[in-house]
C-alpha atoms as a PDB file:
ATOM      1  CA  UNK A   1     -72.967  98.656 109.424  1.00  0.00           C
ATOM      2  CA  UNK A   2     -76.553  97.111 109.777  1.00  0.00           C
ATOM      3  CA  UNK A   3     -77.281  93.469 109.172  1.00  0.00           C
ATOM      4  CA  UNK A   4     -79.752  94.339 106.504  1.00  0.00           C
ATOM      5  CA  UNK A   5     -77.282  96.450 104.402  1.00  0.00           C
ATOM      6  CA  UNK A   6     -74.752  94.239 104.487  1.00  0.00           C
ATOM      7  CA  UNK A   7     -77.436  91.711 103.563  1.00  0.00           C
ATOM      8  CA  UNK A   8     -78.149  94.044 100.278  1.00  0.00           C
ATOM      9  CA  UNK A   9     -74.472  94.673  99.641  1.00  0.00           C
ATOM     10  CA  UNK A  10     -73.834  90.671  99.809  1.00  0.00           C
ATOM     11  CA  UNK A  11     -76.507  90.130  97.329  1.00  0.00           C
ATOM     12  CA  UNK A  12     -75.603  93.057  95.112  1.00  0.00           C
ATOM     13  CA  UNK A  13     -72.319  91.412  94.677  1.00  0.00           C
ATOM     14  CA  UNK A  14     -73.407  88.210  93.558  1.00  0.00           C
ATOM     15  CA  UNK A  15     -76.055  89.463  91.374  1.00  0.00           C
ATOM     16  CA  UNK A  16     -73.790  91.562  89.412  1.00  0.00           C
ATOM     17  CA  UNK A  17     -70.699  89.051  89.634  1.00  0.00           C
ATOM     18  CA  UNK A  18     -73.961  86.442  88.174  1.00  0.00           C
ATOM     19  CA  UNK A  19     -74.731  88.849  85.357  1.00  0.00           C
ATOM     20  CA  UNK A  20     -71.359  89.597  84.722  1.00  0.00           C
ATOM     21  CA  UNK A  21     -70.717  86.383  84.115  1.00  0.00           C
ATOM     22  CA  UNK A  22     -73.935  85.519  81.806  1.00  0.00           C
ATOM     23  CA  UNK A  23     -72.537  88.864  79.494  1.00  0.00           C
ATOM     24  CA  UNK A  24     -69.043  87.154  79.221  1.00  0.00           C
ATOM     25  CA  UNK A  25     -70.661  83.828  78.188  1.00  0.00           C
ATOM     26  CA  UNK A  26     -73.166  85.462  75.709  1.00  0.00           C
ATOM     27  CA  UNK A  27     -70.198  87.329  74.081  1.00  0.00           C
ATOM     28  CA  UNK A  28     -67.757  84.490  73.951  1.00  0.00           C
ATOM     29  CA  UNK A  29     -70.451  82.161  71.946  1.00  0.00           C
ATOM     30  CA  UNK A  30     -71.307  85.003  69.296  1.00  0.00           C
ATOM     31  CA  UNK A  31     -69.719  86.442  65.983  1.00  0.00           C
ATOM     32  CA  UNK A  32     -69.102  90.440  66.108  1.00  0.00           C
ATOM     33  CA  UNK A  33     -70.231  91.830  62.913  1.00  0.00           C
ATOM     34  CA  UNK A  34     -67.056  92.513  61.523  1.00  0.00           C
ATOM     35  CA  UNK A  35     -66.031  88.627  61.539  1.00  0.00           C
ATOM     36  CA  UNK A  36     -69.403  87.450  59.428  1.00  0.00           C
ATOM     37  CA  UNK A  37     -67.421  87.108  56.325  1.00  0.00           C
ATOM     38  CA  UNK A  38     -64.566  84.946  57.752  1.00  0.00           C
ATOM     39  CA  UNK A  39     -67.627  82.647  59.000  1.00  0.00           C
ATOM     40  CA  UNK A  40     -68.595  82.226  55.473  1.00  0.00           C
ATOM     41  CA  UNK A  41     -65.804  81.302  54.475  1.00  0.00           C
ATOM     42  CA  UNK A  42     -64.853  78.625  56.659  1.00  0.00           C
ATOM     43  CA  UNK A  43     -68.404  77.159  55.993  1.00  0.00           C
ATOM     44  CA  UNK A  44     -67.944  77.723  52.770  1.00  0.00           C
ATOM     45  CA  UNK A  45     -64.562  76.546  51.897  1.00  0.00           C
ATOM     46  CA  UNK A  46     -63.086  78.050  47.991  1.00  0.00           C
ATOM     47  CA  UNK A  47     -59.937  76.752  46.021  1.00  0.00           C
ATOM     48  CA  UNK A  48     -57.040  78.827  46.004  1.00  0.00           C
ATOM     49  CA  UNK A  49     -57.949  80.349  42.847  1.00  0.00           C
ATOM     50  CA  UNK A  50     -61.086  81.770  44.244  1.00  0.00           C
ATOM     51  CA  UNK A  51     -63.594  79.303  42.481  1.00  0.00           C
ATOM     52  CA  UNK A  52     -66.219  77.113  44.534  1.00  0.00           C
ATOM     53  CA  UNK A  53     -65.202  73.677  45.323  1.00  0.00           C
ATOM     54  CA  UNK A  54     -67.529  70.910  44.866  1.00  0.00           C
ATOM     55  CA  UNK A  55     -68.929  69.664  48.398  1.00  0.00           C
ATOM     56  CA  UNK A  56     -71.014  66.855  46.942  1.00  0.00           C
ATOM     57  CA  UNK A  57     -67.939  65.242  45.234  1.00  0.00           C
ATOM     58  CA  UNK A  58     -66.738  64.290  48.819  1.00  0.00           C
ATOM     59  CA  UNK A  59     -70.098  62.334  50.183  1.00  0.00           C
ATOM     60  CA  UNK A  60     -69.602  58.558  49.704  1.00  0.00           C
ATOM     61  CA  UNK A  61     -73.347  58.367  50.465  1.00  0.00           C
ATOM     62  CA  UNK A  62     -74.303  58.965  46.940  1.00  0.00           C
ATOM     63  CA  UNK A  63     -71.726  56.666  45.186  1.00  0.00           C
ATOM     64  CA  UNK A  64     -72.871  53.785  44.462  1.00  0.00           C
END
């Protein structure tokens, strides 16, 4: 084997182990479609019952 195609096959490696790695990342930090709703629902937290809680009754900032 030549020095320059084990030069290419060297760098091929990294460069796909390099994007490999940047698609994992990408994927890890992102919701898949079919999970939107459970995000919403964390952020938007409900009684048991199903109604809306109130958010602003729980910031001591605007108490006086």
């Amino acid at each position: 084997m030549s020095r320059n195609r084990r030069i290419f096959i060297v760098v091929f490696i990294v460069f796909t182990a390099i994007v490999a790695l940047l698609a994992i990342d990408m994927a890890s930090r992102t919701t898949a479609p079919w999970n939107k709703r459970r995000e919403v629902e964390r952020a938007l937290p409900t009684a048991r019952d199903g109604t809306a809680v109130d958010t602003m009754a729980t910031d001591t900032l605007l108490e006086p």
